[in-house]
Protein backbone atom coordinates (compact mmCIF):
# COMPACT_ATOMS: atom_id res chain seq x y z
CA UNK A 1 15.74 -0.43 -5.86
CA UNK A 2 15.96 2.18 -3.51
CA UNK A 3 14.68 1.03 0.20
CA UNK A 4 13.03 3.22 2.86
CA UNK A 5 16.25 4.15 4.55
CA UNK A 6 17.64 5.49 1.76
CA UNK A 7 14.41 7.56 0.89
CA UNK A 8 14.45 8.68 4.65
CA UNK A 9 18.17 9.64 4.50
CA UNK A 10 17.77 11.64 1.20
CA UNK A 11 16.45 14.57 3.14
CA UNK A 12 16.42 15.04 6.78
CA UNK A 13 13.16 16.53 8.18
CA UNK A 14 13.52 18.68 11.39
CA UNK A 15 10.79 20.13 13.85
CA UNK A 16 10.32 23.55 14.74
CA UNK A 17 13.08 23.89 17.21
CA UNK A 18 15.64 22.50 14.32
CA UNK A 19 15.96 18.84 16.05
CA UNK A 20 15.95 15.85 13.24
CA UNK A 21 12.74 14.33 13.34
CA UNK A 22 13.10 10.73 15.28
CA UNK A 23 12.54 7.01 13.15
CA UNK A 24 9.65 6.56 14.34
CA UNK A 25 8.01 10.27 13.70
CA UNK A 26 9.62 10.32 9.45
CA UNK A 27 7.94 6.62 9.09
CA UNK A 28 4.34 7.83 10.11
CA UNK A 29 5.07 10.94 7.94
CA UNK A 30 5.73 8.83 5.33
CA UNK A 31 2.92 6.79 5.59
CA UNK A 32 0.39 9.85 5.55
CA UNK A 33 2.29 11.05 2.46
CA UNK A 34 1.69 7.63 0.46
CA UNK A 35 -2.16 8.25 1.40
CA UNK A 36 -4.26 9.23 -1.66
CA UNK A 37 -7.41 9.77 1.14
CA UNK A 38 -7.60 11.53 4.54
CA UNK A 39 -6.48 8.88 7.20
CA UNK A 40 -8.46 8.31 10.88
CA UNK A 41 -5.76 7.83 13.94
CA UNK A 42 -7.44 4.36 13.84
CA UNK A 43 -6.50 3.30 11.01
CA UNK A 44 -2.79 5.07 11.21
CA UNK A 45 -2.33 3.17 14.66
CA UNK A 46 -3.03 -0.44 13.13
CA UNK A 47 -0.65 -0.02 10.15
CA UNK A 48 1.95 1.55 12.34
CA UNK A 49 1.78 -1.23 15.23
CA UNK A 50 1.92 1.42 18.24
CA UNK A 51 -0.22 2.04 20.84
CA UNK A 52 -2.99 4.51 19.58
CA UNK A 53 -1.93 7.70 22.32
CA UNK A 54 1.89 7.21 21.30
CA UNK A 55 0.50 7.77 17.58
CA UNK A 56 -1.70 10.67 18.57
CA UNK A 57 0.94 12.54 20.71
CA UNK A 58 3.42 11.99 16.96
CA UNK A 59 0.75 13.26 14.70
CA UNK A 60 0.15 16.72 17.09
CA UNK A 61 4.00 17.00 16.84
CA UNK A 62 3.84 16.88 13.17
CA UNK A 63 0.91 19.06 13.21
CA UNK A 64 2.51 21.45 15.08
CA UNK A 65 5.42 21.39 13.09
CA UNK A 66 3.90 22.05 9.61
CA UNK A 67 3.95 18.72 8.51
CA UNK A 68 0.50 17.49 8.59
CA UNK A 69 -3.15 19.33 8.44
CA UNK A 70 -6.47 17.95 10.12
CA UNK A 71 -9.94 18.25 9.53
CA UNK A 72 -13.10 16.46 11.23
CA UNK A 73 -15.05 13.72 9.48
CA UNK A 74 -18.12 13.84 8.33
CA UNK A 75 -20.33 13.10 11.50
CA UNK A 76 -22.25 9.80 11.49
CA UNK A 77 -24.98 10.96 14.49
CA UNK A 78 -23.00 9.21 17.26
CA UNK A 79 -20.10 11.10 19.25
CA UNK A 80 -17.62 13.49 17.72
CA UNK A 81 -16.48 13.05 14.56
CA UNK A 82 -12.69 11.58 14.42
CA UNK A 83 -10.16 13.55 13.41
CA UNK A 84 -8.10 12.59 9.36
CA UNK A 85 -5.13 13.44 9.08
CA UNK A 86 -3.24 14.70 5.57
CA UNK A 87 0.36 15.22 5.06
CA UNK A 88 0.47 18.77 3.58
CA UNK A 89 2.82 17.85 0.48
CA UNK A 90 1.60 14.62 -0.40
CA UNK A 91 4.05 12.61 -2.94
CA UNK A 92 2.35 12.03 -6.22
CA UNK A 93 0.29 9.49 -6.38
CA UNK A 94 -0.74 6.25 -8.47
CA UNK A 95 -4.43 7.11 -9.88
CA UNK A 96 -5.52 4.03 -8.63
CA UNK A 97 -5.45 4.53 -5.20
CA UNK A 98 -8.35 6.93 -4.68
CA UNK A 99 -10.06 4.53 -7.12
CA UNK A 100 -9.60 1.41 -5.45
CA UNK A 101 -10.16 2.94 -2.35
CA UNK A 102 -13.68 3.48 -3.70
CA UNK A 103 -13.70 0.43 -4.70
CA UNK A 104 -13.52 -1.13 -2.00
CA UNK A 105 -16.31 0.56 -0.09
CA UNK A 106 -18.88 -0.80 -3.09
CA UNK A 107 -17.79 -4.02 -3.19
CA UNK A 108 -18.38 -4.20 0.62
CA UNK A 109 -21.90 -2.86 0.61
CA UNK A 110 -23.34 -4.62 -2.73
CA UNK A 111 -20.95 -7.34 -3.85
CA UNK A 112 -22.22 -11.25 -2.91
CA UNK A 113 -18.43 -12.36 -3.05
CA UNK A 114 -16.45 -9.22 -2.34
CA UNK A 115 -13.13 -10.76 -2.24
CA UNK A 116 -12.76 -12.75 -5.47
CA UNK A 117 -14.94 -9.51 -6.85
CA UNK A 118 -11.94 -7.55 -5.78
CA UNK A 119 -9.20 -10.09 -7.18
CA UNK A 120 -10.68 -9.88 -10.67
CA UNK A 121 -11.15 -6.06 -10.58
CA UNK A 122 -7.48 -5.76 -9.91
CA UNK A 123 -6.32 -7.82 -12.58
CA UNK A 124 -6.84 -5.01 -15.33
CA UNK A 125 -4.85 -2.65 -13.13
CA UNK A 126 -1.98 -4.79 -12.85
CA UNK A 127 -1.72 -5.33 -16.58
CA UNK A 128 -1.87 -1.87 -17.10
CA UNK A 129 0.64 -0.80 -14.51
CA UNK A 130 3.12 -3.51 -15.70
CA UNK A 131 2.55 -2.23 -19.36
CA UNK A 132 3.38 0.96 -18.03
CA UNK A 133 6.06 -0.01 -16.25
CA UNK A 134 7.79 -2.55 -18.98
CA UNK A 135 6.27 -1.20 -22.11
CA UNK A 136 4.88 -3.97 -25.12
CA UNK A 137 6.60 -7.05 -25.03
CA UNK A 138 6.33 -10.57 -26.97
CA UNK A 139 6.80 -13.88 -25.25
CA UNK A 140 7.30 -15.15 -21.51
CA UNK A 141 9.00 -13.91 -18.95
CA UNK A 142 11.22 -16.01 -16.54
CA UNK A 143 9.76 -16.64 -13.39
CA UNK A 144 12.77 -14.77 -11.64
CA UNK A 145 12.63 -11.59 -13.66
CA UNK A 146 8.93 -11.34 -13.40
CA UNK A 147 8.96 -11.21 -9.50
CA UNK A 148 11.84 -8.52 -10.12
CA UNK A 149 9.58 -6.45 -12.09
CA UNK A 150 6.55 -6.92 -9.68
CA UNK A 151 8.64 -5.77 -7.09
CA UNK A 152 9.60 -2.91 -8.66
CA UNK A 153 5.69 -1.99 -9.39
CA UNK A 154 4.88 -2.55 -6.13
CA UNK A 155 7.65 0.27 -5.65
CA UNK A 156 6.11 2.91 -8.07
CA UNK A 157 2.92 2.46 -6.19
CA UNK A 158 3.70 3.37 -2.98
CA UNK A 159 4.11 -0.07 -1.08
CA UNK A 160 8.36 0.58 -0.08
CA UNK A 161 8.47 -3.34 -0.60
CA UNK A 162 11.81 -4.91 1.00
CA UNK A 163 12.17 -8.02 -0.96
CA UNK A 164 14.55 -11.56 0.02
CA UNK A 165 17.29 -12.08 -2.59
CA UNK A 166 15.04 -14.02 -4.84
CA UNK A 167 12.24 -11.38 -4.88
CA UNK A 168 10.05 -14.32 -3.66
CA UNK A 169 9.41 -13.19 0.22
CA UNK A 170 8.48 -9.41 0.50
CA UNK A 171 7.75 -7.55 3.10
CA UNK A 172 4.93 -4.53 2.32
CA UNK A 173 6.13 -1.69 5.00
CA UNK A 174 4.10 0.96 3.62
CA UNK A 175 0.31 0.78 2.45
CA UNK A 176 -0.97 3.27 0.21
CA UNK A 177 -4.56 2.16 1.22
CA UNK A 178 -4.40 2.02 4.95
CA UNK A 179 -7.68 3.93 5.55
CA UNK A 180 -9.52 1.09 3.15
CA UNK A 181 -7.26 -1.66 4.42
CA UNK A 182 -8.11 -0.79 8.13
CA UNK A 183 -11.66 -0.89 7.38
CA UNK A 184 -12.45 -4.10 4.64
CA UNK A 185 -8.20 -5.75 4.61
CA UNK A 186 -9.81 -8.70 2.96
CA UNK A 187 -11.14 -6.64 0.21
CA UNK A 188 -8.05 -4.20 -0.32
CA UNK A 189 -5.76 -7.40 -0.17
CA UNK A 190 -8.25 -8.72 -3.14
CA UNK A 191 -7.52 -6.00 -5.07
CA UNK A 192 -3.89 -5.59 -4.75
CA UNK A 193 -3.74 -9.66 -5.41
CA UNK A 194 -5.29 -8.95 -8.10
CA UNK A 195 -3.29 -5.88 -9.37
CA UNK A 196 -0.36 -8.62 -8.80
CA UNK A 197 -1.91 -11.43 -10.80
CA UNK A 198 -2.59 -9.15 -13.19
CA UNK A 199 1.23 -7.95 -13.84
CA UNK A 200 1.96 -11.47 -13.81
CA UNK A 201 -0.24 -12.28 -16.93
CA UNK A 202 0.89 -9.45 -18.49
CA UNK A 203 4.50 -11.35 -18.71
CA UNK A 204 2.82 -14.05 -19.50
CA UNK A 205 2.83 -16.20 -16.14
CA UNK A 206 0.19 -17.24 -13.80
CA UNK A 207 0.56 -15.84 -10.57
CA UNK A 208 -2.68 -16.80 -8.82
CA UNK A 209 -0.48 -19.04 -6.60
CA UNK A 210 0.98 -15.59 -4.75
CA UNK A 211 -0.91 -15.04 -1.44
CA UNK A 212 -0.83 -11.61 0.90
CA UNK A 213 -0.93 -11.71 4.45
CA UNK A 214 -2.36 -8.21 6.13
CA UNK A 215 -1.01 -6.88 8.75
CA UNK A 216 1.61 -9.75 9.61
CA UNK A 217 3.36 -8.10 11.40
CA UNK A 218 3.09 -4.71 13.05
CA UNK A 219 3.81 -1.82 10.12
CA UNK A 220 3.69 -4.24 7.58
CA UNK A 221 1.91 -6.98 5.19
CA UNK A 222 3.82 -10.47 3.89
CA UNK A 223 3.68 -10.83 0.36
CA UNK A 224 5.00 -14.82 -1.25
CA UNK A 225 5.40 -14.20 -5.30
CA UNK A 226 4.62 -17.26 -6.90
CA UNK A 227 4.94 -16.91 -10.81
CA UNK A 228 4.24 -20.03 -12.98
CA UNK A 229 3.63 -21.11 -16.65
CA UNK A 230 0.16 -21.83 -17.34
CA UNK A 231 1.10 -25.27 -17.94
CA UNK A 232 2.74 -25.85 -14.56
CA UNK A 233 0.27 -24.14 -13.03
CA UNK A 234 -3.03 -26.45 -14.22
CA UNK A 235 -0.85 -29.74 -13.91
C-alpha cells in the first residue's frame, strides 16, 4: 500500500517563486484535496493540530500560489461569514463522502440516538465498498486478511491509513470528512464504524468489536480492527 510519503514524493509541488512547497504546507494541501465539501479554517486547524494563525498564514500561501480557491459562507446573522476553503483540483472522490457528510447533519438535528443511527447507516456502505473492492466471494475470511482488505478500503476512500504489521493498530492521518467530523466527530466516527463493520460482514466476520478514537492525536484518528467469527464473538 502506498503511504503518504510516497504520494507526497510522486510529484513535488512548488510556489510561485519555484521553492518546493514545505511538509507541513503539501499535508494541508492534501487534506483540502481529500475534501468532498468546502472546509472552514476551524475545522482545517483541529484535524491538522496547529495553531489556527499558523494554518491561516499556509492556506493564503496556497491561495496565492494557485493551489486553493475561497469563497464566504453562507451568513448565519451574526459576524462575518468564515471563509471555506477548496483545493482547485480536487482528487476524485468516493460518492459517499458528500453523502455522509449530509448525513451527518440529519442525524444530528432529528435522530433520538444519532450515534448507533450512524453505525447502522454505515453498515450498507461498507458492504458495498468491500464488494467493490473484493468482488463476490463465498465463505469466511481469515481474521488477518480481512483487516488487510479493510485497510486497503480505508485507502481508496481517502483516509491515507498507516497500519502496524498486523493491520490491527491504524493510524487515520487524513479525514475525508473533516468539515462534518469537526462539527458532530461522534456522529462521523458512527458512520465510518459502521462503513467498517460493514466490510467486515461482508467477509463474513463480526467486527463490531473495532473502536475509533477522533482526533487522538493531533492530524490524526486511532483506529483498533477487531475481526471475529460470529461464534467467538457472542460467546
Amino acid at each position: 500500500m502506498t503511504g503518504p510519503s510516497d504520494r507526497s514524493a510522486a510529484r513535488t509541488r512548488r510556489t510561485s517563486f519555484g521553492r518546493p512547497l514545505s511538509p507541513t504546507r503539501v499535508r494541508i494541501l492534501e487534506l483540502l484535496e481529500a475534501q468532498a465539501t468546502p472546509t472552514t479554517l476551524a475545522a482545517i486547524t483541529r484535524s491538522c493540530g496547529l495553531h489556527e494563525n499558523t494554518v491561516r498564514a499556509h492556506l493564503e500561501d496556497l491561495l496565492r500560489d494557485g493551489y486553493l480557491s475561497r469563497e464566504r459562507a453562507a451568513s448565519n446573522g451574526r459576524g462575518r461569514p468564515a471563509w471555506l476553503w477548496e483545493a482547485k483540483k480536487p482528487i476524485e472522490h468516493s460518492p459517499y463522502a458528500s453523502l455522509a457528510s449530509a448525513l451527518a447533519t440529519v442525524l444530528h438535528e432529528t435522530s433520538a440516538h444519532p450515534v448507533q443511527d450512524a453505525v447502522d447507516a454505515g453498515k450498507p456502505w461498507g458492504r458495498e465498498l468491500m464488494l467493490k473492492q473484493q468482488g463476490e466471494h463465498h465463505g469466511q475470511r481469515p481474521a488477518e486478511a480481512a483487516r488487510s482488505h479493510v485497510v486497503d478500503m480505508l485507502e481508496e476512500v481517502g483516509f491515507a491509513p498507516e497500519p502496524d504489521a498486523s493491520n490491527e493498530h491504524v493510524v487515520l492521518t487524513r479525514c475525508p470528512l473533516i468539515e462534518a467530523a469537526n462539527k458532530h466527530p461522534d456522529i462521523v466516527c458512527g458512520v465510518h464504524l459502521g462503513i467498517i463493520q460493514g466490510a467486515f460482514a461482508e467477509m463474513g466476520l463480526d467486527g463490531s468489536s473495532s473502536t475509533l478514537l477522533p482526533f487522538s492525536a493531533p492530524g490524526q484518528c486511532a483506529l483498533h480492527l477487531r475481526a471475529a467469527t460470529s461464534e467467538t464473538h457472542s460467546g
